[in-house]
PDB file of N, CA and C in Angstrom:
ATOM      1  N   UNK A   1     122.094 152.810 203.778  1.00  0.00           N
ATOM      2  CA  UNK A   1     122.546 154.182 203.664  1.00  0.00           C
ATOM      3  C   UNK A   1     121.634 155.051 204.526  1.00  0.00           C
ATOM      4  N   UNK A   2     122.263 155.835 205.604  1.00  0.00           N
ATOM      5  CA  UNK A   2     121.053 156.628 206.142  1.00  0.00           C
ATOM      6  C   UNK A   2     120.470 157.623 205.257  1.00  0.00           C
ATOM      7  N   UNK A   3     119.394 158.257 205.645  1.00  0.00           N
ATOM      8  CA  UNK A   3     118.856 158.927 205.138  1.00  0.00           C
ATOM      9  C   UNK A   3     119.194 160.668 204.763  1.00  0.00           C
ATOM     10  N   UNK A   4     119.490 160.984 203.640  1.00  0.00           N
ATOM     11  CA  UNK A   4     119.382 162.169 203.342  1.00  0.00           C
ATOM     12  C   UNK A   4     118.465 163.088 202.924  1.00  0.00           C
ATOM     13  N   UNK A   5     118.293 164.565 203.103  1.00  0.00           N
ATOM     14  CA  UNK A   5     117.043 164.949 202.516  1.00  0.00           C
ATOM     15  C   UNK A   5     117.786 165.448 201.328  1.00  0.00           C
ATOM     16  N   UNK A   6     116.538 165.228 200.424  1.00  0.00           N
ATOM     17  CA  UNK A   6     116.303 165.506 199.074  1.00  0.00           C
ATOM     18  C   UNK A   6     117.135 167.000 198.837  1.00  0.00           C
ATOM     19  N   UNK A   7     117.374 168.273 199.366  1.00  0.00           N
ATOM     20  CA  UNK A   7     117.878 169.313 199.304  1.00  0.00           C
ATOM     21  C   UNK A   7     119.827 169.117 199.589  1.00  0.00           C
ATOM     22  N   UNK A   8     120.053 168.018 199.549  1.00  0.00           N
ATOM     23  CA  UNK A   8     121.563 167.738 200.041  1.00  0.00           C
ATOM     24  C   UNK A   8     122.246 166.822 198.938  1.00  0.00           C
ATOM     25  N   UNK A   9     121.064 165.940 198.974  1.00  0.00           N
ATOM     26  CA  UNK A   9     121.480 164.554 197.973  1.00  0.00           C
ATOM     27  C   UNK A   9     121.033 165.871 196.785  1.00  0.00           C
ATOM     28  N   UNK A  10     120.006 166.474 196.129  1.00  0.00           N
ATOM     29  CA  UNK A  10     120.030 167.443 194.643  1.00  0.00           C
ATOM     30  C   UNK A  10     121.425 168.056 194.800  1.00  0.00           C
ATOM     31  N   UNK A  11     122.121 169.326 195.631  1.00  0.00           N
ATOM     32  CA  UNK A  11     123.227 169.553 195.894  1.00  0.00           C
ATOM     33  C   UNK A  11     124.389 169.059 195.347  1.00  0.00           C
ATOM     34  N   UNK A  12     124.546 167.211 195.921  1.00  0.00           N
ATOM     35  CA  UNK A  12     125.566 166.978 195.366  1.00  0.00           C
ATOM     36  C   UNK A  12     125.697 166.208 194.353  1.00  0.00           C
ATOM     37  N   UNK A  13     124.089 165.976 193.626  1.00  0.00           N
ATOM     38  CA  UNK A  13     124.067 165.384 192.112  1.00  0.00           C
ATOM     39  C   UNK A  13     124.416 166.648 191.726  1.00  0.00           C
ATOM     40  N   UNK A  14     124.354 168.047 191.802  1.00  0.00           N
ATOM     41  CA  UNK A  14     124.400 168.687 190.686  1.00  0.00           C
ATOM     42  C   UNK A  14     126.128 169.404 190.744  1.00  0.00           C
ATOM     43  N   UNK A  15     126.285 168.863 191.904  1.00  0.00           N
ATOM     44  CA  UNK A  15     128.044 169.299 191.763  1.00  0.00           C
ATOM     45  C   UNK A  15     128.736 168.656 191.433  1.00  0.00           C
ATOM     46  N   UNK A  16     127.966 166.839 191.060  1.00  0.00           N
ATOM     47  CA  UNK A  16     128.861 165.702 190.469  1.00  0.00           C
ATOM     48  C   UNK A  16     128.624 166.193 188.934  1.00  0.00           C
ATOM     49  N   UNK A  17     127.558 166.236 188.994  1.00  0.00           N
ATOM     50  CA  UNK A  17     127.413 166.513 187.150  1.00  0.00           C
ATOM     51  C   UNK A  17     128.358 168.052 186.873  1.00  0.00           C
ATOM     52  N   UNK A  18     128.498 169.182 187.693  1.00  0.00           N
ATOM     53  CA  UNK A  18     129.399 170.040 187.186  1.00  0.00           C
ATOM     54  C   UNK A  18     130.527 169.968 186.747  1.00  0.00           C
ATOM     55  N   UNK A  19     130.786 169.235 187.868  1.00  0.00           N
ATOM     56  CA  UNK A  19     132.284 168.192 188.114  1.00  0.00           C
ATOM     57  C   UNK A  19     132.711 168.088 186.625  1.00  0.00           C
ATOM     58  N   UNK A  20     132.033 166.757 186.225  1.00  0.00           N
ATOM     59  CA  UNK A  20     131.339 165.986 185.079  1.00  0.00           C
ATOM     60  C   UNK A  20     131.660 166.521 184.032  1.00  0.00           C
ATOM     61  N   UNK A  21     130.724 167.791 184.346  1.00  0.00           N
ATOM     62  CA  UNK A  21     130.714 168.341 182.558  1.00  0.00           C
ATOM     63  C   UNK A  21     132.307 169.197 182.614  1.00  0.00           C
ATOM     64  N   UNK A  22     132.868 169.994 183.513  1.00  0.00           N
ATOM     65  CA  UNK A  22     134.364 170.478 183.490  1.00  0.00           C
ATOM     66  C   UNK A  22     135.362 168.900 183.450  1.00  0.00           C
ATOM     67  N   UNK A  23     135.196 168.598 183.540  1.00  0.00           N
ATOM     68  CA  UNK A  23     136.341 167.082 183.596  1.00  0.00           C
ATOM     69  C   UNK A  23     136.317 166.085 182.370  1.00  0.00           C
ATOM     70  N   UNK A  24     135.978 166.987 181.064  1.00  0.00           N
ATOM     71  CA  UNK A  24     135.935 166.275 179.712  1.00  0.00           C
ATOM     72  C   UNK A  24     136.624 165.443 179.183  1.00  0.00           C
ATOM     73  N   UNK A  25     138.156 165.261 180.359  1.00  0.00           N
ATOM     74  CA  UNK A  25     138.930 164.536 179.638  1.00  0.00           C
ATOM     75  C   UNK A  25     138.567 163.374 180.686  1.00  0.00           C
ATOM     76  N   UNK A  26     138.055 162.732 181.311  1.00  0.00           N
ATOM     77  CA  UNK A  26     137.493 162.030 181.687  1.00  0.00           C
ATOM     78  C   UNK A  26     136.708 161.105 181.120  1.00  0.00           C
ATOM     79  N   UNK A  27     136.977 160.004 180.329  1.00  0.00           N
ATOM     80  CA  UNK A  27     136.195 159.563 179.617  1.00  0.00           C
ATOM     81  C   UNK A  27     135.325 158.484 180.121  1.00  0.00           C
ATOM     82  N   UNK A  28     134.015 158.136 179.204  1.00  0.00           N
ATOM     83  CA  UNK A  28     133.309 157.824 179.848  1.00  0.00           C
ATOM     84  C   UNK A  28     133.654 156.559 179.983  1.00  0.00           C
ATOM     85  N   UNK A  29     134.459 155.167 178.840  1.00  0.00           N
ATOM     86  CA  UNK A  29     134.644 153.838 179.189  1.00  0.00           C
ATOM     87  C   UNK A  29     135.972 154.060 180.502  1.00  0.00           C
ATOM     88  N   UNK A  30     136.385 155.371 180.618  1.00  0.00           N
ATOM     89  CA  UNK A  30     136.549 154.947 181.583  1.00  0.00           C
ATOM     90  C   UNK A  30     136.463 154.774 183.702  1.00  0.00           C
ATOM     91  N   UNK A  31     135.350 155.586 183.365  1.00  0.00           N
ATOM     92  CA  UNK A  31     134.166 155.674 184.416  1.00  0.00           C
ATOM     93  C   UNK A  31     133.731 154.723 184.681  1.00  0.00           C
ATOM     94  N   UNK A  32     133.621 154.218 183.465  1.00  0.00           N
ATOM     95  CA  UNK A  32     132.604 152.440 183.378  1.00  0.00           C
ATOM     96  C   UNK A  32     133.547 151.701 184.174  1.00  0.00           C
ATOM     97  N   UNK A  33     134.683 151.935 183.645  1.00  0.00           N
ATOM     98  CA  UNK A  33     136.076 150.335 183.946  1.00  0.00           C
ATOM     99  C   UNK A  33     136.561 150.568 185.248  1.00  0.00           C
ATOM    100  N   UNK A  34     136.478 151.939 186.396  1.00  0.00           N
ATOM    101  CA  UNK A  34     136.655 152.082 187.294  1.00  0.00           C
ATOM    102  C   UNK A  34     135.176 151.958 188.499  1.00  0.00           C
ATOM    103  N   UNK A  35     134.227 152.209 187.856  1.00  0.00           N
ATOM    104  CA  UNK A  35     133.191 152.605 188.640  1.00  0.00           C
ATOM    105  C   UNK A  35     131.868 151.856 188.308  1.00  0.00           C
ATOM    106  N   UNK A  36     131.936 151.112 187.379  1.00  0.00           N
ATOM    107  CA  UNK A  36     131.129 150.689 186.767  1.00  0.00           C
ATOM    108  C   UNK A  36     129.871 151.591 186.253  1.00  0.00           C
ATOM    109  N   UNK A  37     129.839 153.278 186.080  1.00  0.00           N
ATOM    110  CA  UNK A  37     128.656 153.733 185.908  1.00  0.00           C
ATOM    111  C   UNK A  37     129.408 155.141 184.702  1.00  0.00           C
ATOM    112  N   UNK A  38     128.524 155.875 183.950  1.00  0.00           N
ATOM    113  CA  UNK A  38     129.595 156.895 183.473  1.00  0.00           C
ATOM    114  C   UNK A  38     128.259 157.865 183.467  1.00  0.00           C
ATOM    115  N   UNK A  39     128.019 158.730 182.126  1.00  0.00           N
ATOM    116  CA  UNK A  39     127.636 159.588 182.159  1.00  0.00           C
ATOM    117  C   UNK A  39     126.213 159.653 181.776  1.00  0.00           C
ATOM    118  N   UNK A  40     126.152 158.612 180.663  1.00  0.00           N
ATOM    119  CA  UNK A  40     124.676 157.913 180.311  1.00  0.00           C
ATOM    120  C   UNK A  40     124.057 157.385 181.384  1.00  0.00           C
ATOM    121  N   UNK A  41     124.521 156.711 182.215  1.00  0.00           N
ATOM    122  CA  UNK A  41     124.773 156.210 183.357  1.00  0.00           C
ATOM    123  C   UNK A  41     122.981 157.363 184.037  1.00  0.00           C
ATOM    124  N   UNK A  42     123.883 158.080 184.425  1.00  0.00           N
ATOM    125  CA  UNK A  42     123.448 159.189 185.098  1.00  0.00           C
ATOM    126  C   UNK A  42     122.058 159.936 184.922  1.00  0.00           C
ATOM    127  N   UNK A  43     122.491 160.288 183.567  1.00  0.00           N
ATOM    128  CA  UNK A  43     121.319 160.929 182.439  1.00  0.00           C
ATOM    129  C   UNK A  43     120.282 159.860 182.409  1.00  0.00           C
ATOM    130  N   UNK A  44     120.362 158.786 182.267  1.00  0.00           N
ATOM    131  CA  UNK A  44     119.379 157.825 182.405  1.00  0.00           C
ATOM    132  C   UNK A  44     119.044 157.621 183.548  1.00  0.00           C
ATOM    133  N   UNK A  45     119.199 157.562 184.515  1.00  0.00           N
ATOM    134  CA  UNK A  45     118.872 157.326 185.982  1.00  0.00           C
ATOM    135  C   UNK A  45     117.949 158.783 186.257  1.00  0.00           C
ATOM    136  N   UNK A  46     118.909 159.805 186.030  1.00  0.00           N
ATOM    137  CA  UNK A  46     117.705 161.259 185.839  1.00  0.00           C
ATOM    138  C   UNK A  46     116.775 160.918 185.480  1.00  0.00           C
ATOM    139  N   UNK A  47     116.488 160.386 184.147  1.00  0.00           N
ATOM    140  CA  UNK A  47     115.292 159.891 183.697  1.00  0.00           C
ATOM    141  C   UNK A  47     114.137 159.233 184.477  1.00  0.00           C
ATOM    142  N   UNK A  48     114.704 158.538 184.815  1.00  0.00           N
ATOM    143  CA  UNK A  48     113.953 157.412 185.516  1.00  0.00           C
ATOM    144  C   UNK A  48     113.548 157.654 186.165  1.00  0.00           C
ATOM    145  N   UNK A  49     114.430 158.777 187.205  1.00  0.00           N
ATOM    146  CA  UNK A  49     113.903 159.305 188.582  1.00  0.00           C
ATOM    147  C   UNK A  49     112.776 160.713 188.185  1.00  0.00           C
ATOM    148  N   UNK A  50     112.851 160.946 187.462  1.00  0.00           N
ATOM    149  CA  UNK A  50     111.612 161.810 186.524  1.00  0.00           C
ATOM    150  C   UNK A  50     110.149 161.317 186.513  1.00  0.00           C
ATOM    151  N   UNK A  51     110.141 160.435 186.389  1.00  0.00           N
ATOM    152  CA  UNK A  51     108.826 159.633 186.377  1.00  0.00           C
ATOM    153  C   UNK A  51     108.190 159.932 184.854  1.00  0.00           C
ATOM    154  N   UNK A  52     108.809 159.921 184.050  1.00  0.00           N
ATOM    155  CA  UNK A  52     108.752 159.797 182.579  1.00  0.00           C
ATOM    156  C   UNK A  52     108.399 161.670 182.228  1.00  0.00           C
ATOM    157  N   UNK A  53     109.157 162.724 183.276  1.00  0.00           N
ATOM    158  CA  UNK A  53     108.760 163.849 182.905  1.00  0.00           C
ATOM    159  C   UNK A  53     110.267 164.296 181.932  1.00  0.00           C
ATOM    160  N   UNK A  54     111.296 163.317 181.943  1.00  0.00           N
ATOM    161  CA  UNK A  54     112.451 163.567 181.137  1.00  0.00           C
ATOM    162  C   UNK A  54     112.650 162.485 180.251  1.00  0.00           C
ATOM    163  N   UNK A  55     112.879 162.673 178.816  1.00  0.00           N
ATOM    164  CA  UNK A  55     113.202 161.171 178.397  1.00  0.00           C
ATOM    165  C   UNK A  55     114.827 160.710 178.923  1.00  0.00           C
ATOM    166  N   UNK A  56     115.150 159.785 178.331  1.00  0.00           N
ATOM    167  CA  UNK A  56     116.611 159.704 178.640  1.00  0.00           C
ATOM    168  C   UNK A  56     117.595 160.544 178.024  1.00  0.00           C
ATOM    169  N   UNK A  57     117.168 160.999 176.526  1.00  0.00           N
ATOM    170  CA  UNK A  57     117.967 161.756 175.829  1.00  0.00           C
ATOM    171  C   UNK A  57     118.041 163.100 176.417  1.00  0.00           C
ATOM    172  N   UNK A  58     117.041 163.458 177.232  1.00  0.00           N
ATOM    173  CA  UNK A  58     116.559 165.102 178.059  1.00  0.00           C
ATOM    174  C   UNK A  58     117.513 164.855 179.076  1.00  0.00           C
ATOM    175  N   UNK A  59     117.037 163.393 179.954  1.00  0.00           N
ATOM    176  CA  UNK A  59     118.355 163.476 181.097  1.00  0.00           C
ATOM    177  C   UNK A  59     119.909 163.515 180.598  1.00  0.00           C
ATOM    178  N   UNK A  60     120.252 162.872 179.381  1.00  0.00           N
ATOM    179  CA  UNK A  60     121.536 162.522 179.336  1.00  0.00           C
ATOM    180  C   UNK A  60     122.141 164.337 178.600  1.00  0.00           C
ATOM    181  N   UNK A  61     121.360 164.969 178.406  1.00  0.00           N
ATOM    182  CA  UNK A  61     121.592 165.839 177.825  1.00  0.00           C
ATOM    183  C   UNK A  61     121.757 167.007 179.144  1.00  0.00           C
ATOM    184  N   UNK A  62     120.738 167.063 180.436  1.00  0.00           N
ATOM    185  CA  UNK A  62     121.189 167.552 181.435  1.00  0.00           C
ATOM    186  C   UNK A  62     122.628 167.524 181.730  1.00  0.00           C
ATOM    187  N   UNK A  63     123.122 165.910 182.006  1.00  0.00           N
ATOM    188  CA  UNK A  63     124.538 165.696 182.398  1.00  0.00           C
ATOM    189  C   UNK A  63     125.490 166.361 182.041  1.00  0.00           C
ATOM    190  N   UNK A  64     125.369 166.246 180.360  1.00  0.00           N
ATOM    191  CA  UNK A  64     126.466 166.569 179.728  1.00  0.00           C
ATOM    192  C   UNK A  64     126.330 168.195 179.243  1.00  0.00           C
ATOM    193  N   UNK A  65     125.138 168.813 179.318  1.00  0.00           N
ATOM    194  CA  UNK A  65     125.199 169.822 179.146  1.00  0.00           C
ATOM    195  C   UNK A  65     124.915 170.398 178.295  1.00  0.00           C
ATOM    196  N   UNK A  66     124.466 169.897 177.252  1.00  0.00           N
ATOM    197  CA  UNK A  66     124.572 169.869 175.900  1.00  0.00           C
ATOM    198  C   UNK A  66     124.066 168.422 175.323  1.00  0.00           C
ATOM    199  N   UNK A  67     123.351 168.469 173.966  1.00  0.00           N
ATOM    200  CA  UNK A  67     123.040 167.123 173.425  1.00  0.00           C
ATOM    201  C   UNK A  67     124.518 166.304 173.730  1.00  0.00           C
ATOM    202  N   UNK A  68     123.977 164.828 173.482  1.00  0.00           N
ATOM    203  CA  UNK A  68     125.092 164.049 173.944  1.00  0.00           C
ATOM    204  C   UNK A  68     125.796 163.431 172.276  1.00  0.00           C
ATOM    205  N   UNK A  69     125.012 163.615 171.324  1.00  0.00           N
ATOM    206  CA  UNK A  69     126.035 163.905 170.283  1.00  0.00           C
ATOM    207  C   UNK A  69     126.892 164.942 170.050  1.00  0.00           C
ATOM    208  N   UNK A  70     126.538 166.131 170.481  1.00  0.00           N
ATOM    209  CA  UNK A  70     127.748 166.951 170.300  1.00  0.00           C
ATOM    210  C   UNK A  70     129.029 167.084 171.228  1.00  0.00           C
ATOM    211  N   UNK A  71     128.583 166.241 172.623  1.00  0.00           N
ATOM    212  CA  UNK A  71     129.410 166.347 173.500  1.00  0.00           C
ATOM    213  C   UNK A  71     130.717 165.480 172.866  1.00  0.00           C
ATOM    214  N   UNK A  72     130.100 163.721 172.378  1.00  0.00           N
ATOM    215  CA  UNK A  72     130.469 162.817 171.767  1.00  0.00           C
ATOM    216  C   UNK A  72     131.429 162.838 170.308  1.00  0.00           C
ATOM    217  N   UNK A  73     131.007 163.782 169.847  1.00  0.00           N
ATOM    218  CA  UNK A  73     132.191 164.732 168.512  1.00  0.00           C
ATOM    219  C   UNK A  73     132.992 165.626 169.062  1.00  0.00           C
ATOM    220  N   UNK A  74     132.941 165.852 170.542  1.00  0.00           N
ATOM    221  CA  UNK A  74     133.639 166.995 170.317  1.00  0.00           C
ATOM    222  C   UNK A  74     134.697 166.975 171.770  1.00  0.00           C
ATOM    223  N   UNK A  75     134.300 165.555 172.497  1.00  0.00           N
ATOM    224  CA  UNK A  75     135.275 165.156 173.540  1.00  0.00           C
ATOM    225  C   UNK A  75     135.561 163.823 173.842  1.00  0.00           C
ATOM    226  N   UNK A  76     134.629 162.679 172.888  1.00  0.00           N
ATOM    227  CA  UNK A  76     135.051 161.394 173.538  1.00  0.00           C
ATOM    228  C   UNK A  76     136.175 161.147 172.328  1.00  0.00           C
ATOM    229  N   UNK A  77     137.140 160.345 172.443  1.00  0.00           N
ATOM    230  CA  UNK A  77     137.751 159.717 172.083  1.00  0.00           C
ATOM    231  C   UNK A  77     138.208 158.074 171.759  1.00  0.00           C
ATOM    232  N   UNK A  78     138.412 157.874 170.922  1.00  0.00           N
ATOM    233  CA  UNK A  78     138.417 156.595 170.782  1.00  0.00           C
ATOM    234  C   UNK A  78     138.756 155.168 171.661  1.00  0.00           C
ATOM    235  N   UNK A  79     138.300 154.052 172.142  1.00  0.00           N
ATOM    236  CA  UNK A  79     138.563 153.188 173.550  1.00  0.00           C
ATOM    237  C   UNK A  79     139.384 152.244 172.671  1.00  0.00           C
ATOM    238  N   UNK A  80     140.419 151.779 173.664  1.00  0.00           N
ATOM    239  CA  UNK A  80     141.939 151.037 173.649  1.00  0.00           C
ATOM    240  C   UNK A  80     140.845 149.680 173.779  1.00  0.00           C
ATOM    241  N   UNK A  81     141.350 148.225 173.479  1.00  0.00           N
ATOM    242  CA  UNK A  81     141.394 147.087 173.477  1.00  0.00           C
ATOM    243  C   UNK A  81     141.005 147.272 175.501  1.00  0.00           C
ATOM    244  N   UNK A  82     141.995 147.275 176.008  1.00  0.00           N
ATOM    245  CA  UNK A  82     142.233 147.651 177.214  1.00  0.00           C
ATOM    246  C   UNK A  82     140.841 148.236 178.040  1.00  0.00           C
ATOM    247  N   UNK A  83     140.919 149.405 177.706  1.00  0.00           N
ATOM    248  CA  UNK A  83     139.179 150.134 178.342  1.00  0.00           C
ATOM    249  C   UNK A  83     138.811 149.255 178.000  1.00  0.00           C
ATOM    250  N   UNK A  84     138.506 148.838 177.359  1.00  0.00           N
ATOM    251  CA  UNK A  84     136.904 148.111 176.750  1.00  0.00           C
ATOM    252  C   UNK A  84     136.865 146.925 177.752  1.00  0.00           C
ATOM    253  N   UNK A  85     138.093 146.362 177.894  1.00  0.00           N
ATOM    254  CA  UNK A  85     138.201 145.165 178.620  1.00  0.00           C
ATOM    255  C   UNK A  85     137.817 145.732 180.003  1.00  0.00           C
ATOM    256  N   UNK A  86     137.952 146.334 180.668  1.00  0.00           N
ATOM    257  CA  UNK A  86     138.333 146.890 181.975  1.00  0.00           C
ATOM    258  C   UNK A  86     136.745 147.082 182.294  1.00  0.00           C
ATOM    259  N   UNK A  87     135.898 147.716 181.150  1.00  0.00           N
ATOM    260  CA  UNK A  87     135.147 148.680 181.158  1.00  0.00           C
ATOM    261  C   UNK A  87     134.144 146.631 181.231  1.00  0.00           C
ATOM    262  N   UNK A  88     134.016 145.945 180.630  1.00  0.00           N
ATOM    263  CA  UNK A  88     133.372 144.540 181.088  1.00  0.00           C
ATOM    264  C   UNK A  88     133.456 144.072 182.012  1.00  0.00           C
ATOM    265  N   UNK A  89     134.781 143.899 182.800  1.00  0.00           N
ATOM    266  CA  UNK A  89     135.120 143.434 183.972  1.00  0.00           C
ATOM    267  C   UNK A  89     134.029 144.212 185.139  1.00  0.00           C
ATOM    268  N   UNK A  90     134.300 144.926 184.708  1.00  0.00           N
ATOM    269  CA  UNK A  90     133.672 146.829 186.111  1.00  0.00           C
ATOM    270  C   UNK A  90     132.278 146.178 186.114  1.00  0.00           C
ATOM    271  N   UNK A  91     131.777 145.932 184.538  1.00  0.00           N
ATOM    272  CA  UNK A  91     130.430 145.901 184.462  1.00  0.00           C
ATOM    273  C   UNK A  91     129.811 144.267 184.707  1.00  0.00           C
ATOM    274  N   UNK A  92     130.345 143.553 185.201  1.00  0.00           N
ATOM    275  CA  UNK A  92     130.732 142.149 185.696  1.00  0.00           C
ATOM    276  C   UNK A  92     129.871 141.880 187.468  1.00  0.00           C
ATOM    277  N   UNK A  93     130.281 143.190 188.137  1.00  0.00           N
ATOM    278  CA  UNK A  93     130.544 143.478 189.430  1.00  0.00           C
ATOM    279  C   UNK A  93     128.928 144.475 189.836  1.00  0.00           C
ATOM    280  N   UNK A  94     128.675 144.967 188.527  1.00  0.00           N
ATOM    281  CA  UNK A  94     127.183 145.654 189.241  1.00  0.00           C
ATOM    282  C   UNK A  94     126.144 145.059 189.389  1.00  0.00           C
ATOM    283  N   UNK A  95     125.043 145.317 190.480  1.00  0.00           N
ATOM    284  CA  UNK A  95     123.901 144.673 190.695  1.00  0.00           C
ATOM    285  C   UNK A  95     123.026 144.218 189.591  1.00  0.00           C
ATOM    286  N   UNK A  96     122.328 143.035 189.506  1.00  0.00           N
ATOM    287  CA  UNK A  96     121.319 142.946 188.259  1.00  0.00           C
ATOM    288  C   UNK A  96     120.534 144.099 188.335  1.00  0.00           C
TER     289      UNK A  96
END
């Protein structure tokens, strides 16, 4: 991947996560089953890329905007036989 500076790549993490948080009906198994990555995904990787100045619950809570239990009561919905399957396959295909 060539190189981006840090002021382009922040940019368009924070217009994916806007994205993100307006696109609620978007669920997250099925982010997973298409993309293999969703929203925890993310929030945890924030983390990481923090250097332990966010926990994961701080990053995943960036993403979503809000704690990720309340996001979780109040927009995920229940996963089909189907997602779930889809959502293994996806996760089959990502790097160790």
């Amino acid at each position: 991947m060539p190189e981006i500076d840090d002021a382009t790549a922040a940019a368009a993490f924070r217009r994916l996560v806007a994205h993100l948080q307006h696109r609620t009906d978007a669920q997250n198994v099925d982010l997973m089953g298409l993309a293999g990555f969703c929203r925890n995904c993310l929030g945890d990787w924030l983390s990481e890329a923090s250097h332990g100045t966010l926990t994961s619950a701080e990053g995943r809570e960036h993403v979503y905007g809000m704690p990720y239990a309340q996001w979780k009561a109040q927009h995920q919905q229940p996963a089909s036989a189907e997602q779930l399957q889809r959502m293994e396959e996806s996760l089959k295909r990502n790097p160790a």
